[in-house]
Each structure stands twice: as structure tokens, then as C-alpha cells.
Protein backbone atom coordinates (compact mmCIF):
# COMPACT_ATOMS: atom_id res chain seq x y z
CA UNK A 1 0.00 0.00 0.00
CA UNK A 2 1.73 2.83 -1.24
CA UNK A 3 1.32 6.02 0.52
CA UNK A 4 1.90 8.10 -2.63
CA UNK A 5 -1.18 7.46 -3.78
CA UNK A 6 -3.06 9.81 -0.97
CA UNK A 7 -1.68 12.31 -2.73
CA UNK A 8 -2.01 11.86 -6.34
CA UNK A 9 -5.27 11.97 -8.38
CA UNK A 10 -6.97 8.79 -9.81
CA UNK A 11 -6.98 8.13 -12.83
CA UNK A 12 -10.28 9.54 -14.23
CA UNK A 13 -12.94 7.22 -16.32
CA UNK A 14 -13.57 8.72 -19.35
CA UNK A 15 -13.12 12.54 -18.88
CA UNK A 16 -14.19 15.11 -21.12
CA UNK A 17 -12.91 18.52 -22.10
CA UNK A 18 -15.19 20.28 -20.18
CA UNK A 19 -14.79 18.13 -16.99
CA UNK A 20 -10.45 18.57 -18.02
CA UNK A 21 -11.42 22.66 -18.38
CA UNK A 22 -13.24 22.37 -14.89
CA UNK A 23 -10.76 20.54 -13.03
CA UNK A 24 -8.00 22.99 -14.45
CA UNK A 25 -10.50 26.10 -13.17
CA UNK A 26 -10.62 24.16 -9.65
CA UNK A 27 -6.54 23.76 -9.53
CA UNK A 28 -5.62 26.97 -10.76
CA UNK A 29 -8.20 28.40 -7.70
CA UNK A 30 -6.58 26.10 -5.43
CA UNK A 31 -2.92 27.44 -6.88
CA UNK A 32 -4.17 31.26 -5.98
CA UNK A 33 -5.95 30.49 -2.71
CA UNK A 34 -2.59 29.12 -1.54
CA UNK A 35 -0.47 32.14 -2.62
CA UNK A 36 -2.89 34.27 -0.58
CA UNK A 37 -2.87 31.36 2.26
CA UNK A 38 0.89 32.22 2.01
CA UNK A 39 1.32 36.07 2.41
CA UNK A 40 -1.40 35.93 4.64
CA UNK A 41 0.28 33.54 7.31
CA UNK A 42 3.32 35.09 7.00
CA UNK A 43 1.98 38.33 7.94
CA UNK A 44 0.36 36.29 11.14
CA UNK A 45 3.75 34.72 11.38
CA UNK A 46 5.44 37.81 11.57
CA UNK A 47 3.78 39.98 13.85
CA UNK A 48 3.14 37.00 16.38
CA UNK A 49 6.59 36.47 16.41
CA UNK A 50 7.56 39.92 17.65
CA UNK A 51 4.55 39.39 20.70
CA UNK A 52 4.12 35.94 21.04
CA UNK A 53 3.78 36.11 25.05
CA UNK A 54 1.57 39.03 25.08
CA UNK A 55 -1.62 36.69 24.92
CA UNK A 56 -1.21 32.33 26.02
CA UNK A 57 -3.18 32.32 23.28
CA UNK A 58 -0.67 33.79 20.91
CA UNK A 59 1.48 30.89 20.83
CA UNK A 60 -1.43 28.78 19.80
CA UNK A 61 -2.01 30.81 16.36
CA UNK A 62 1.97 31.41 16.19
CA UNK A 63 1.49 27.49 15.67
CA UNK A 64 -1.37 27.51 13.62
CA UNK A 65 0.08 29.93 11.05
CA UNK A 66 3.56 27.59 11.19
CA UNK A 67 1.54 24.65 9.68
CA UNK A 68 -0.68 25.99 7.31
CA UNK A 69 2.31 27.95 5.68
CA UNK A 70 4.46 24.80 5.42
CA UNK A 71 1.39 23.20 4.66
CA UNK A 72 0.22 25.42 1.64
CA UNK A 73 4.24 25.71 0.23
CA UNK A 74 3.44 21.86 -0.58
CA UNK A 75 0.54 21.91 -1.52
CA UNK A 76 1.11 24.84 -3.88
CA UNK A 77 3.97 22.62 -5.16
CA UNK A 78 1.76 18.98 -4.99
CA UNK A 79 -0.77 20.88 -7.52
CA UNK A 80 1.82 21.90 -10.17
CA UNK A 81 1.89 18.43 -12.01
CA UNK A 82 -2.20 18.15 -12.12
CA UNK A 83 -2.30 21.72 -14.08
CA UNK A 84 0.93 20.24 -16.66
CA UNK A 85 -0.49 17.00 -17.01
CA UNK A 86 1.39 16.12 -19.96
CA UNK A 87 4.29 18.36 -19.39
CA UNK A 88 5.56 18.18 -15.71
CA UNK A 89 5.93 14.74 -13.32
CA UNK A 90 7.42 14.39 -10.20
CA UNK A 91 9.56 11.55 -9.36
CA UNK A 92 7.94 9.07 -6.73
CA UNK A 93 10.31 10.17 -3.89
CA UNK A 94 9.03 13.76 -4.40
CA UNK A 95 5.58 12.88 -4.59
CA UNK A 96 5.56 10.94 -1.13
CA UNK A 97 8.04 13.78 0.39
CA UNK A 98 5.37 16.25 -0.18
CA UNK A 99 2.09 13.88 0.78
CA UNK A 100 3.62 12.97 4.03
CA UNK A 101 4.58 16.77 4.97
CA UNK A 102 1.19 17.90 3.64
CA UNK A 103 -0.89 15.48 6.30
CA UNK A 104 1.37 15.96 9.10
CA UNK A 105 1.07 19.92 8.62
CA UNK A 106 -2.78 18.92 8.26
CA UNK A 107 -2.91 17.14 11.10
CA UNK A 108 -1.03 19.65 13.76
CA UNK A 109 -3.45 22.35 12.72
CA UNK A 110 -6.40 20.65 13.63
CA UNK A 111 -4.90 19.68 17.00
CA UNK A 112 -4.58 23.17 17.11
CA UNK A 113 -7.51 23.88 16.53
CA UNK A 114 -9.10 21.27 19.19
CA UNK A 115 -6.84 22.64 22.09
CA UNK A 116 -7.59 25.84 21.09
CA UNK A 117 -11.55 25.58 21.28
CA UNK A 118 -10.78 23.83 24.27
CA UNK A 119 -9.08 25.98 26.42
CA UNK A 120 -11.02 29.03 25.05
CA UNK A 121 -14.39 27.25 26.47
CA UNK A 122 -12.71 26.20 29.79
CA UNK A 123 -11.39 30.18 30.07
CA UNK A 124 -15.09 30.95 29.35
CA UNK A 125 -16.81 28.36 31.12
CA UNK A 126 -14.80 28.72 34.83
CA UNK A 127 -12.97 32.26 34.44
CA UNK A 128 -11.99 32.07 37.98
CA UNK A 129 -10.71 28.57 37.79
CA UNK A 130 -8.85 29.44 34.35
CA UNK A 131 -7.29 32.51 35.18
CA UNK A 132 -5.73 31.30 38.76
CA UNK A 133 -4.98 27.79 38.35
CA UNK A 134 -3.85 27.24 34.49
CA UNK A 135 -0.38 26.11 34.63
CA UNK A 136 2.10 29.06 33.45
CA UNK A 137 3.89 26.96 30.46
CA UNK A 138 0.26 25.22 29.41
CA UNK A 139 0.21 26.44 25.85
CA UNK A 140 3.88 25.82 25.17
CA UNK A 141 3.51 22.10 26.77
CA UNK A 142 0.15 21.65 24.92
CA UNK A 143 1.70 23.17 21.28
CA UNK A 144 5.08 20.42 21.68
CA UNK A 145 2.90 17.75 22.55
CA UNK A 146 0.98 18.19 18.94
CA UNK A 147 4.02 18.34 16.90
CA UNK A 148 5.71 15.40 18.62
CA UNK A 149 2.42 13.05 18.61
CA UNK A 150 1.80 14.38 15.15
CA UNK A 151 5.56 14.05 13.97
CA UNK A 152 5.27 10.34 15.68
CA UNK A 153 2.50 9.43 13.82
CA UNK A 154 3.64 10.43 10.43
CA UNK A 155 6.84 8.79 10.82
CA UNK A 156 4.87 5.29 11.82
CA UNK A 157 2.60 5.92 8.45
CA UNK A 158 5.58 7.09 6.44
CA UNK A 159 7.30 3.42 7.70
CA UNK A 160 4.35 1.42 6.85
CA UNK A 161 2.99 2.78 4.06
CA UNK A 162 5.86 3.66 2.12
CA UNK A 163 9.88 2.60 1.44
CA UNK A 164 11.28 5.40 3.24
CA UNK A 165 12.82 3.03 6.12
CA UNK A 166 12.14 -0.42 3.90
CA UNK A 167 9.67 -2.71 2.84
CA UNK A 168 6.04 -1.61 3.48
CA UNK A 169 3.25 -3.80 5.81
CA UNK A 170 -0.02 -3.56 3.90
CA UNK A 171 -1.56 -4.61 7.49
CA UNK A 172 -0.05 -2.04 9.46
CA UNK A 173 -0.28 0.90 7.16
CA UNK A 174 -4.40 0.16 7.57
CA UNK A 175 -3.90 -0.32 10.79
CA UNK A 176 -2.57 3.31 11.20
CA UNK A 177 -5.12 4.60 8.65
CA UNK A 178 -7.96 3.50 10.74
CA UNK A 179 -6.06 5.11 14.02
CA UNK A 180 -5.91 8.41 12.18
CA UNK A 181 -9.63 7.37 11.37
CA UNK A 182 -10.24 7.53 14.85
CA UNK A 183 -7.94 10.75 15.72
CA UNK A 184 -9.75 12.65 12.96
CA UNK A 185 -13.40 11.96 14.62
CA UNK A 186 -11.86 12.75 17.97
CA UNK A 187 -10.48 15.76 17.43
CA UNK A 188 -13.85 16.60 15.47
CA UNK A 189 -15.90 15.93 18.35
CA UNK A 190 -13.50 17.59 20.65
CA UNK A 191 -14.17 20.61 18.45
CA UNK A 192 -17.76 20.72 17.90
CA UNK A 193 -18.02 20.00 21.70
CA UNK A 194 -16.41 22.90 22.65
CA UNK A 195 -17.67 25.34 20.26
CA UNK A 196 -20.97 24.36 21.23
CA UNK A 197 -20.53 24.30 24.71
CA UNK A 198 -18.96 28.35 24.09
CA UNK A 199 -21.63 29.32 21.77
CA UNK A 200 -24.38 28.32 24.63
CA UNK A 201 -22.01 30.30 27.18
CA UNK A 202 -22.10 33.11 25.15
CA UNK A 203 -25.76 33.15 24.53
CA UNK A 204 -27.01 32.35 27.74
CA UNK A 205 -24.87 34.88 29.75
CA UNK A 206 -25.92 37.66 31.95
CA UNK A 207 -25.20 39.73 29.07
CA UNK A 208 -26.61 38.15 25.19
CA UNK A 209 -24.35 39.73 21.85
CA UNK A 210 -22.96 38.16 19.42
CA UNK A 211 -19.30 36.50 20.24
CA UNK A 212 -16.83 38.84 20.01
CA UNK A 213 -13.19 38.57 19.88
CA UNK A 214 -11.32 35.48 20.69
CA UNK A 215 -14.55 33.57 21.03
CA UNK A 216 -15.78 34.42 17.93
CA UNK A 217 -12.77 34.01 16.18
CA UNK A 218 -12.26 29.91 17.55
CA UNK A 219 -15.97 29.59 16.43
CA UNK A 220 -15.10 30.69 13.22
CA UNK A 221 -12.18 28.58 12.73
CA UNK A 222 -14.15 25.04 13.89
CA UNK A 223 -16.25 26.04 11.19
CA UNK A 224 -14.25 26.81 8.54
CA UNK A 225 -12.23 23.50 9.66
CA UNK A 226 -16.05 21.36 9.66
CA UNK A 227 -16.51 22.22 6.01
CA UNK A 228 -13.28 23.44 4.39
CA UNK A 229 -10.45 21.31 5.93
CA UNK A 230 -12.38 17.92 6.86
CA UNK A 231 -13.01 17.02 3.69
CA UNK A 232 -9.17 16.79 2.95
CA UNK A 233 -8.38 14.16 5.49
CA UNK A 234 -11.70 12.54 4.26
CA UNK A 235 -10.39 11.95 0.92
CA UNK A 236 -6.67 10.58 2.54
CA UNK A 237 -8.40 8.37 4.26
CA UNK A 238 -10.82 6.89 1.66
CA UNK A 239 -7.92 6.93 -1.21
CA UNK A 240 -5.11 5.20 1.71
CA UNK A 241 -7.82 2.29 2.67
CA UNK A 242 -9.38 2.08 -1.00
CA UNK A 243 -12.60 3.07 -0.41
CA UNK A 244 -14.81 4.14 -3.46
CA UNK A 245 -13.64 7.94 -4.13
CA UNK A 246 -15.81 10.28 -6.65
CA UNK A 247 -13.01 11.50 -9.19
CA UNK A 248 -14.10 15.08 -8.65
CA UNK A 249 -13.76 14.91 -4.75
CA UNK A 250 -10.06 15.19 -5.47
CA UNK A 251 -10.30 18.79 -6.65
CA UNK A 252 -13.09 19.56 -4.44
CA UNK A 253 -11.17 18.62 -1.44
CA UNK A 254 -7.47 20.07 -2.58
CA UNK A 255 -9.90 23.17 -3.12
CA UNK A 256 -10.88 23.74 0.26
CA UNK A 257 -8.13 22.44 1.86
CA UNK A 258 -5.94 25.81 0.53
CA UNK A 259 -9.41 27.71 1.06
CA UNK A 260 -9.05 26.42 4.92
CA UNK A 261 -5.58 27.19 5.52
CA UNK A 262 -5.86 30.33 3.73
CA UNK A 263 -8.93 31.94 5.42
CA UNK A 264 -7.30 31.89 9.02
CA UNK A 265 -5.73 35.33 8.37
CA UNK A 266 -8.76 37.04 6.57
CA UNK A 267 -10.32 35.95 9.95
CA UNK A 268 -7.95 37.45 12.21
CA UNK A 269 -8.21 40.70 10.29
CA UNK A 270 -11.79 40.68 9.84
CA UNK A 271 -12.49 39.97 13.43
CA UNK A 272 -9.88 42.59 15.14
CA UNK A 273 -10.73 45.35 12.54
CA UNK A 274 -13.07 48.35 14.05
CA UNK A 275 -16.29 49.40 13.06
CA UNK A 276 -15.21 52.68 10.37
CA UNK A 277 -11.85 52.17 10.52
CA UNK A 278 -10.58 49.08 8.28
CA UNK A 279 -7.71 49.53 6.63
CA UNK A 280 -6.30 52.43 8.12
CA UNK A 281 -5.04 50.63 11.38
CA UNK A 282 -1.91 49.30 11.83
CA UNK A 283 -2.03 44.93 11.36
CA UNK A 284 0.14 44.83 14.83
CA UNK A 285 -3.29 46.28 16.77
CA UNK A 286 -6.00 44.86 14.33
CA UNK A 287 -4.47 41.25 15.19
CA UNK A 288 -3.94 42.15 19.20
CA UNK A 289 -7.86 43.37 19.15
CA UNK A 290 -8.89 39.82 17.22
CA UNK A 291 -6.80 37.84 20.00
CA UNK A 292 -8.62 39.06 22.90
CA UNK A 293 -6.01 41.85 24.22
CA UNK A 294 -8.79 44.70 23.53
CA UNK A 295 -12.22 42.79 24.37
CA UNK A 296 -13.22 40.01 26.72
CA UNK A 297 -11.10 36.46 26.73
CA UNK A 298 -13.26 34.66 28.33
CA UNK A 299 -15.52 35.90 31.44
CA UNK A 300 -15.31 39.68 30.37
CA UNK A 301 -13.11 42.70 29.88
CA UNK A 302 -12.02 43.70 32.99
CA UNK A 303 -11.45 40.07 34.51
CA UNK A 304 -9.95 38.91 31.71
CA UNK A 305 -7.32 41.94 31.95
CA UNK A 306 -6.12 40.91 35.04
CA UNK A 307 -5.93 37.37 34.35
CA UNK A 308 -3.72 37.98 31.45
CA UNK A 309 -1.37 39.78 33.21
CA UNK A 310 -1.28 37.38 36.37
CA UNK A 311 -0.71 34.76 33.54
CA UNK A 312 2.09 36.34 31.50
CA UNK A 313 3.94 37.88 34.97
């Protein structure tokens, strides 16, 4: 069971040129998506970097943006032979290089994701608790655990599934496939869980609005991961255990894969930008506003001021 074939398309039945003209439309949309997933991050990348203990949260989306930018270089790259069909191919080592850096970016970011929705409905759920008991070095502990679980498990598939460190075990590599299965639905209902668990929060307060700030923006995310980014790790999974796999869900799900990845930082932007004044703020306080430092994290303004600080002294 080769692993390279996650990551390539299959071979289409009897394709037309209109379905060849659509599926060049889709890649070439994918192709620009990821360009703007790619200035976009690096923006987030960048000013994170320069205040990345300001907010615990911070180092979270200094994470986040770390994936999907390593994440959307290969997949910019993976898409180049599918628009020069007949003109460009990438050797097999290449093509398996890129797959099995594209899932395990895909996978850190929605671990991200989870521990993000998490801990933003725990820090809404028990401010008090939150804000005097969370362990100082949480988010740093949490973000290293992802990458090395994530790093372990794509080394395990990458040993299985392909020749990287010898012969590959057909039984094992489905074995993993059906762990990553299971990882994928966890982390889904760890998500959905949360985010509904922060939406009630927010609506059944003292105080009804609409979720502002860091709430909003993790409730945003889980749904932008729900519909853009799970059906990426869908089609892995169906092409790596050879389940039946519509020809066009290939496209479809390389398509909003880039659109998830690429989204984050319209998000941000959108989110932290005031009423009047878009455009004409600076990024550095449009992105501090959207992660909480200007508006509530959690139980409310002033609370959540003083927890920060007691956090980050």
C-alpha cells in the first residue's frame, strides 16, 4: 500500500474537455488560494513572532500559522503536475516527500484547533478557575505535545505505508489509517463540543451579543475546519484504505483544503478590525484586538485583563 497514492489523483474514467477545463478552473483556484494562504500567514507569522507572550493564546495561532504555511508551500507545489499533465511529473520520492509533509502539517493544525476551542471554552466556562490555576507553560507544553504526537504518527505511516525506512506492511499501514480514522473523529468531536458548549455560554450569559473577539474568532475557525479542511483528510483516508472515491472529490477537497488554511488570516483581520476604521489601522493592533487583548477572553473585559497579566507575569 503505497502512501503516494493519498496524494495523487486517480486516474479519471472517461473525462471530457469540459470536466479537463473544470478541473484545471478548480486547480488553478486552489494554486491562488494558496499564494494568498501564504502572504497571509506570514503576515500572522510575523507579527506574532515579535509578541508571542503578550496573549497564552498567541502561541497557539503562532502554531497555527507555522503549519498551514508549510502546509500550503506543498501543496502549492503537490498541484503543479495536475495543471501540466502532460508536461511536468514528479519523481515518486518527491511525490511521497510532499504527501507525508502535507498530512502531518494537516494534522497539527487541527490539533490546534481542538486545544484551542478547548481551552477558550474552559477560560469561558470557569474564568476564575482558568485565570488562577492554568499552569504558566500550558500552551507551550500543549503546542510540543501536537508536533511530537503528530511528527510520531507520520513517521509510523511514512514506515508502513511507504519505502522510506524499507519494505512496506499492507496490514499495518491500515492499521494506522484506521487510528488516524479515529484521531480525525476525535479531534472533530473535541471541536464541535467545545464550540458548542462556548456558543451556549455566550448566549445564555448575563449579558446576550454576538461573540466577540477570541470567542468568535475559535468559532469561526471550527467552522471553517467542519466544512473546508475535513473534507481533505476525508479523501486521505478513503484513497489510503481504497474506499470508493468520486473522481471530482479530489479537486473539491485540494480546493478547500488551501481555502481552509488560507482563510485563518482574513479571519484574524476581519475579526480585530473596528467598526469605520478598516484599513487604516496598523495589522500589529487589528491582530492584538482579534486575540482578545482589547475585548473580553473569556468571562469579560475587565477580569480577563487581570488574568492575562497574572498569567504572563
Amino acid at each position: 500500500m503505497e502512501w503516494r497514492g493519498a496524494g495523487q489523483r486517480a486516474a479519471p474514467p472517461e473525462s471530457s474537455q469540459e470536466d479537463e477545463a473544470f478541473n484545471l478552473v478548480i486547480l488553478a483556484l486552489t494554486e491562488l488560494l494558496s499564494l494568498g494562504g501564504l502572504l497571509g500567514n506570514g503576515v500572522v507569522l510575523w507579527l506574532l513572532s515579535r509578541n508571542v507572550y503578550r496573549n497564552p493564546f498567541s502561541i497557539y495561532l503562532l502554531d497555527v500559522a507555522c503549519a498551514d504555511l508549510i502546509f500550503l508551500g506543498c501543496h502549492m507545489v503537490a498541484v503543479i503536475p495536475d495543471l501540466l499533465p502532460r508536461q511536468l511529473t514528479f519523481p515518486g520520492f518527491v511525490q511521497t516527500s510532499l504527501a507525508t509533509l502535507r498530512f502531518f502539517c494537516y494534522i497539527v493544525g487541527l490539533s490546534l484547533l481542538a486545544a484551542i476551542s478547548t481551552e477558550q471554552c474552559l477560560a469561558t466556562l470557569f474564568p476564575a478557575w482558568y485565570l488562577c490555576r492554568r499552569p504558566r507553560h500550558l500552551t507551550t507544553c500543549v503546542c510540543a505535545l501536537a508536533w511530537a504526537l503528530c511528527l510520531l504518527l507520520d513517521l509510523l505511516l511514512s514506515g508502513a505505508c511507504t519505502q522510506f525506512f524499507g519494505e512496506p506492511s499492507g496490514q499495518l499501514c491500515r492499521t494506522l489509517w484506521l487510528v488516524v480514522a479515529a484521531l480525525l473523529a476525535t479531534l472533530c468531536c473535541a471541536m464541535c463540543l467545545a464550540s458548542l458548549l462556548l456558543l451556549l455560554r455566550v448566549e445564555r450569559g448575563p449579558q446576550r451579543h454576538q461573540p466577540r473577539g477570541f470567542a468568535g474568532l475559535v468559532l469561526l475557525a471550527v467552522l471553517l475546519a467542519l466544512f473546508c479542511g475535513l473534507p481533505f483528510g476525508v479523501y486521505w483516508l478513503t484513497r489510503s484504505l481504497h474506499w470508493h472515491t468520486p473522481y471530482h472529490f479530489y479537486h473539491f477537497s485540494f480546493l478547500m483544503a488551501a481555502a481552509h488554511s488560507s482563510a485563518k488570516p482574513a479571519i484574524y483581520f476581519c475579526l480585530g478590525s473596528a467598526r469605520g476604521r478598516r484599513l487604516r489601522e496598523p495589522l500589529r493592533l487589528v491582530l492584538q484586538r482579534a486575540l482578545g487583548d482589547e475585548a473580553e477572553l473569556g468571562a469579560g473585559r475587565e477580569a480577563s485583563h487581570r488574568g492575562l497579566v497574572d498569567v504572563t507575569a
